[in-house]
C-alpha atoms as a PDB file:
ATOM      1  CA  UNK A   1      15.015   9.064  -0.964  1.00  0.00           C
ATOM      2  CA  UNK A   2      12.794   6.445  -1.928  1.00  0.00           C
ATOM      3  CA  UNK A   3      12.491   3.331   0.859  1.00  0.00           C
ATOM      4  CA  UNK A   4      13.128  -0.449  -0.287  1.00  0.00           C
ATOM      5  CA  UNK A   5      10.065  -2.251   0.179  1.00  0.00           C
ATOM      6  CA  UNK A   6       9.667  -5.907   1.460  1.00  0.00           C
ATOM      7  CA  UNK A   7      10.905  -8.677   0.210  1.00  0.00           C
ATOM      8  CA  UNK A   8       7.306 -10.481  -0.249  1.00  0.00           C
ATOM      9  CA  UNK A   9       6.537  -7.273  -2.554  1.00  0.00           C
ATOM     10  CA  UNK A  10       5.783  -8.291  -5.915  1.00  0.00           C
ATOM     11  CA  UNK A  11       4.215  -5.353  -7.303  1.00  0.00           C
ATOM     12  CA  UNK A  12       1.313  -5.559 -10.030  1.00  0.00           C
ATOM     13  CA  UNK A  13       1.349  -9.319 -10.645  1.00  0.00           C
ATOM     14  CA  UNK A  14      -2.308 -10.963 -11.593  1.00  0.00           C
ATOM     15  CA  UNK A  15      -3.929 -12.883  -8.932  1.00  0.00           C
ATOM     16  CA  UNK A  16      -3.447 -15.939 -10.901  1.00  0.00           C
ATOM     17  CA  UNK A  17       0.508 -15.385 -10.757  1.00  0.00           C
ATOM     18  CA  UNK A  18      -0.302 -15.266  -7.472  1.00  0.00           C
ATOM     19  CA  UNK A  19      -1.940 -17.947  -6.584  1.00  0.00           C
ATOM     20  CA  UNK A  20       0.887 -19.890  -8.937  1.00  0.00           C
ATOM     21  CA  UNK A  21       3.631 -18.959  -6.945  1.00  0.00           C
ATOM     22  CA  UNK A  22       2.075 -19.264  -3.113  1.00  0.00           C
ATOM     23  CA  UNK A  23       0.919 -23.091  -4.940  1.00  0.00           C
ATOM     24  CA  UNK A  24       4.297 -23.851  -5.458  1.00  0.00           C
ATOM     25  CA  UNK A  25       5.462 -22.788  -2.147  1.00  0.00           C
ATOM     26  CA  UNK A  26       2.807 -24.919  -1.188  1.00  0.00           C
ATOM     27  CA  UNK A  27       3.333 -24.154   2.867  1.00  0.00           C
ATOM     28  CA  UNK A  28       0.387 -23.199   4.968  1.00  0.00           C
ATOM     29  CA  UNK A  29       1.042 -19.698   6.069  1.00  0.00           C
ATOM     30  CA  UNK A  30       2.958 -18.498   3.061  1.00  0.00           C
ATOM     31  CA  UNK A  31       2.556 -15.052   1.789  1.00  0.00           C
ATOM     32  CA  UNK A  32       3.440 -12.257  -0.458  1.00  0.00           C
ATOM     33  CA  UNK A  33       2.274  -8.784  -1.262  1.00  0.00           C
ATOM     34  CA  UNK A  34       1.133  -7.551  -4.246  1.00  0.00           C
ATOM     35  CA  UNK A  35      -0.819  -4.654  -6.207  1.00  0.00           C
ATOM     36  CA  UNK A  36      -4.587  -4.696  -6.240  1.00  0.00           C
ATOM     37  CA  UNK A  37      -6.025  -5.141  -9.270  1.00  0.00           C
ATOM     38  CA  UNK A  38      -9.159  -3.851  -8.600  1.00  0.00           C
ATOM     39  CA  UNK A  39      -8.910  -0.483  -6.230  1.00  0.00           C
ATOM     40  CA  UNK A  40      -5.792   1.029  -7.688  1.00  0.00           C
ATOM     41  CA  UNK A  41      -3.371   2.354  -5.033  1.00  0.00           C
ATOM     42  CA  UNK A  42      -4.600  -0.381  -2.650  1.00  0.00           C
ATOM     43  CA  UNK A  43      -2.168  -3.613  -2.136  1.00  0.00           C
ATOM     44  CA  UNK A  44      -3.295  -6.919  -1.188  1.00  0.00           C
ATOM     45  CA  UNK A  45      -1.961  -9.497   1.245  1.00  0.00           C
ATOM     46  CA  UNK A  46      -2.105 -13.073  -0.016  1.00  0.00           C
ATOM     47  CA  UNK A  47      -2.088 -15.801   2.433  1.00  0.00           C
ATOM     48  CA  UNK A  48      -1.749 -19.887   1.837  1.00  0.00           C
ATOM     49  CA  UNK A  49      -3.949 -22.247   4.011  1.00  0.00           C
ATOM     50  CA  UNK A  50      -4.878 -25.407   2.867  1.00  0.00           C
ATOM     51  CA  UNK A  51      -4.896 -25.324  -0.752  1.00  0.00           C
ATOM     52  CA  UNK A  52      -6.515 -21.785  -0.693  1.00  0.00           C
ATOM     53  CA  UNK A  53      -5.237 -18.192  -1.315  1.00  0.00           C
ATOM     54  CA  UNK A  54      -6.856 -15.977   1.359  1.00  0.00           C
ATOM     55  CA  UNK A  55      -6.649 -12.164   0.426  1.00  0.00           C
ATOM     56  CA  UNK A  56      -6.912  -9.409   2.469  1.00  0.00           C
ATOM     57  CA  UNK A  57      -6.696  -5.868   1.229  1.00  0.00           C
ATOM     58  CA  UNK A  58      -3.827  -3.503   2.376  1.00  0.00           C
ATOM     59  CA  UNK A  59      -4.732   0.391   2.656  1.00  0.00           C
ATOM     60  CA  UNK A  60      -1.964   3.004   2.981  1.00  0.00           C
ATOM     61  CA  UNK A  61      -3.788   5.874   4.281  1.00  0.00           C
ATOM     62  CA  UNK A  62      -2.701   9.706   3.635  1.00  0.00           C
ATOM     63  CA  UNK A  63      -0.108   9.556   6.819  1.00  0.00           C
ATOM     64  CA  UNK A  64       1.434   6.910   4.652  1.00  0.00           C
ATOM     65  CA  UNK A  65       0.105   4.272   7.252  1.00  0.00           C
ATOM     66  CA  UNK A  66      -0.695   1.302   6.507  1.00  0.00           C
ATOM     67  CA  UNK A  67      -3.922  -1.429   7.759  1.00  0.00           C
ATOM     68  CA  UNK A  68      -5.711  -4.078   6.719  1.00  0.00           C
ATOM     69  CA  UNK A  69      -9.171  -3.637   5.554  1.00  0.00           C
ATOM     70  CA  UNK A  70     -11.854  -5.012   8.434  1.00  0.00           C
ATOM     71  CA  UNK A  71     -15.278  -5.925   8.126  1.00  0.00           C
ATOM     72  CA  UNK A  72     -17.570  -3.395   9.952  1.00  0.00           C
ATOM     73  CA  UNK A  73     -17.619  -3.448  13.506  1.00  0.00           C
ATOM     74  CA  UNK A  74     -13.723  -4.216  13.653  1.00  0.00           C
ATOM     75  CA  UNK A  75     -11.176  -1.971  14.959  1.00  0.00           C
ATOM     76  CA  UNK A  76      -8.358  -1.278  12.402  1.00  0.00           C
ATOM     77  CA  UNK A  77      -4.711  -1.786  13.519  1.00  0.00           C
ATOM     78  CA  UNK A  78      -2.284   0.894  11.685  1.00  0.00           C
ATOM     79  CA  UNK A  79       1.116   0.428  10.846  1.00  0.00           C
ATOM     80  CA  UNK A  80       4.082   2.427  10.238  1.00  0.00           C
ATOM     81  CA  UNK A  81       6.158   0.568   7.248  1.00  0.00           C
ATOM     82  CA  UNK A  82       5.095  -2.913   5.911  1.00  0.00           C
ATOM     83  CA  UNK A  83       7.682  -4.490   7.214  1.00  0.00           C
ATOM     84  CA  UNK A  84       5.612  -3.729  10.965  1.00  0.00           C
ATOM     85  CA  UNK A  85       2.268  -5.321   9.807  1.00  0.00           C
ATOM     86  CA  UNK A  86       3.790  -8.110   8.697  1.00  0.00           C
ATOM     87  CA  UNK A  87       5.788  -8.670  12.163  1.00  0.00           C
ATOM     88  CA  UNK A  88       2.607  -8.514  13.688  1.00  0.00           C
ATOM     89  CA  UNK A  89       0.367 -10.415  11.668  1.00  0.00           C
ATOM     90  CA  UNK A  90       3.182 -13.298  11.988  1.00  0.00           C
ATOM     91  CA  UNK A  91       1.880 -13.686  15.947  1.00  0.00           C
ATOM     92  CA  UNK A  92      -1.008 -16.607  16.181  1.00  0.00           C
ATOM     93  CA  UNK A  93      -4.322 -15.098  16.507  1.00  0.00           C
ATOM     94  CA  UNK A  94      -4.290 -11.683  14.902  1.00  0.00           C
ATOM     95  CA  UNK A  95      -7.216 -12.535  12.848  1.00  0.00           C
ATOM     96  CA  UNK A  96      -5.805 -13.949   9.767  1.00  0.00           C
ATOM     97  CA  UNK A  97      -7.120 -17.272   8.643  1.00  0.00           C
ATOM     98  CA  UNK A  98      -3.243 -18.510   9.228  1.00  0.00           C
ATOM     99  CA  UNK A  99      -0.616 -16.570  10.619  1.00  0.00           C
ATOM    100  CA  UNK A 100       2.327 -15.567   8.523  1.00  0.00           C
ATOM    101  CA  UNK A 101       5.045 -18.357   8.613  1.00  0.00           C
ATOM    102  CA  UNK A 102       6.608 -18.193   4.996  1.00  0.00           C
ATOM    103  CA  UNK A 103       7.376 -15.116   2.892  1.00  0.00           C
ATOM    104  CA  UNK A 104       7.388 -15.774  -0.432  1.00  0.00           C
ATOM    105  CA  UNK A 105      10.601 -13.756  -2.010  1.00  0.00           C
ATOM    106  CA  UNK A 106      10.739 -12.051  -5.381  1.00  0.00           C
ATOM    107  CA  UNK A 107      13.929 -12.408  -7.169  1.00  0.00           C
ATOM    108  CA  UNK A 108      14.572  -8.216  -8.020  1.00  0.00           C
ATOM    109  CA  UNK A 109      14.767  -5.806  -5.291  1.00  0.00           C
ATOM    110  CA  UNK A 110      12.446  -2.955  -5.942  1.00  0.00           C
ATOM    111  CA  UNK A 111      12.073   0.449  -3.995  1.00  0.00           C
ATOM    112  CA  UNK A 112       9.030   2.743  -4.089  1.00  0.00           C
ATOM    113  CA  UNK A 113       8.951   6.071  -5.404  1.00  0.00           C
ATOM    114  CA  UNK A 114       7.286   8.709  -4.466  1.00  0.00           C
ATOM    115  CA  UNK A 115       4.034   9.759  -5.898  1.00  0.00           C
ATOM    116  CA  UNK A 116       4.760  13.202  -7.852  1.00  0.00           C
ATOM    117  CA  UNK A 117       1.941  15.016  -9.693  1.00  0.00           C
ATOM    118  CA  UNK A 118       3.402  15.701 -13.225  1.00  0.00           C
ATOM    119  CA  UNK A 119       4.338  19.294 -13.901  1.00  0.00           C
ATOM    120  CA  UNK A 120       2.352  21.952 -15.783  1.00  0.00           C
ATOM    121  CA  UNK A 121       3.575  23.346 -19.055  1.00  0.00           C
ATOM    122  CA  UNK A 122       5.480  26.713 -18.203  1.00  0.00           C
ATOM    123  CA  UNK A 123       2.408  28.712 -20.120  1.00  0.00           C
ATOM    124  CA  UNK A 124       0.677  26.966 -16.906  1.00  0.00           C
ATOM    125  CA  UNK A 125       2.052  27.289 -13.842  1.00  0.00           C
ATOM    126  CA  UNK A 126       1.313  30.272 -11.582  1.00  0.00           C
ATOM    127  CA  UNK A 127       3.386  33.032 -10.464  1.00  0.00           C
ATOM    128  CA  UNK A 128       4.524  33.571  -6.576  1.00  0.00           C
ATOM    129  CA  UNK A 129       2.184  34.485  -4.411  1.00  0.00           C
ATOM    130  CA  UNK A 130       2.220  38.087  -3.821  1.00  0.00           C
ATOM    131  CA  UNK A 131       2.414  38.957  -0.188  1.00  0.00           C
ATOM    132  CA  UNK A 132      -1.159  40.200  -0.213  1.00  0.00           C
ATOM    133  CA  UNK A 133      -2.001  36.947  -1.050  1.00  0.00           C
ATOM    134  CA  UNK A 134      -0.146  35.309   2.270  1.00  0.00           C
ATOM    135  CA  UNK A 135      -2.945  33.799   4.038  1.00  0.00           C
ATOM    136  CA  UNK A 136      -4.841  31.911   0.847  1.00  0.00           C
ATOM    137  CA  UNK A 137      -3.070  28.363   1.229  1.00  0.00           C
ATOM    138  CA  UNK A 138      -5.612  27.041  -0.849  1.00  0.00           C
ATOM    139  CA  UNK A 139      -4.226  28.094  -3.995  1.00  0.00           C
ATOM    140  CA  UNK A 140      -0.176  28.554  -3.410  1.00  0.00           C
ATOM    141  CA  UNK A 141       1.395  25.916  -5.523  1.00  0.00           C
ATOM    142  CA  UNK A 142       3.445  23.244  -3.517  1.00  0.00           C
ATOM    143  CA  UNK A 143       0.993  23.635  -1.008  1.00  0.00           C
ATOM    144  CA  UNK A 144       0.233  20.721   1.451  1.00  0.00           C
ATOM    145  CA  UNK A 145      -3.514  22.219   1.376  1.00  0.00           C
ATOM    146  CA  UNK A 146      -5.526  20.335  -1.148  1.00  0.00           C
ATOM    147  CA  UNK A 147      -8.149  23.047  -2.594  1.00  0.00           C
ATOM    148  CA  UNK A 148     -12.037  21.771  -2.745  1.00  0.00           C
ATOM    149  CA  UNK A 149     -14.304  22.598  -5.087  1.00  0.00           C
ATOM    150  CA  UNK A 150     -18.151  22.493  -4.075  1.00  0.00           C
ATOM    151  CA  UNK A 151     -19.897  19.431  -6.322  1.00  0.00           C
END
């Protein structure tokens, strides 16, 4: 089943919307979510401090975890849901340039769905293994194991 995301989730709007709607808020510590534009799968958090949208890029990692991105040296902080980080990064002094004080809302609930490779033409997709082949997980379709090719 596919989870409801935050509120402040506004999926793949520009940063210019962006930077519209925090503007309008126009309350130091608001913030919303939204896609990255640039690194696609990556999110970005968008916080308002004096007249200036500070972004910091969100990661989900393969656990389905989710951090902000830290300059080197940092330790990274990992989060369950979204709903977490934000909870946290609302405490004073967590690194931000503001903490969070005021989520900007979008006006349509959304939920996320989960990422499904599309499926291979019939002529294409493989038979079941034969037990002989039992202990190759590399190449069992619906198989967690990812299979590596040498570059």
């Amino acid at each position: 089943m596919a989870a409801a995301l935050p509120v402040c989730y506004h999926g793949a709007i520009t940063r210019t919307e962006c930077e519209d709607l925090l503007g309008k808020k126009h309350k130091d510590g608001a913030y919303l979510i939204r896609d990255s534009e640039t690194i696609q799968g990556a999110m970005c958090l968008c916080v308002y401090y004096k007249r200036v949208v500070y972004t910091y890029r969100l990661l989900q990692t393969h656990t389905g975890s989710y951090t902000l991105m830290t300059a080197g040296g940092l330790a990274e902080t990992f989060f369950k849901t979204l709903d977490d980080l934000i909870r946290h990064y609302k405490k004073k002094n967590q690194g931000l340039t503001i903490h969070l004080r005021h989520s900007v809302k979008r006006k349509t609930a959304m939920l996320a769905k989960p990422q499904k490779a599309p499926e291979p033409p019939e002529s294409q997709r493989r038979q079941s293994p034969s037990p002989e082949d039992d202990g190759d997980y590399e190449n069992v379709p619906d198989s967690d194991y990812v299979e590596v090719l040498p570059p």
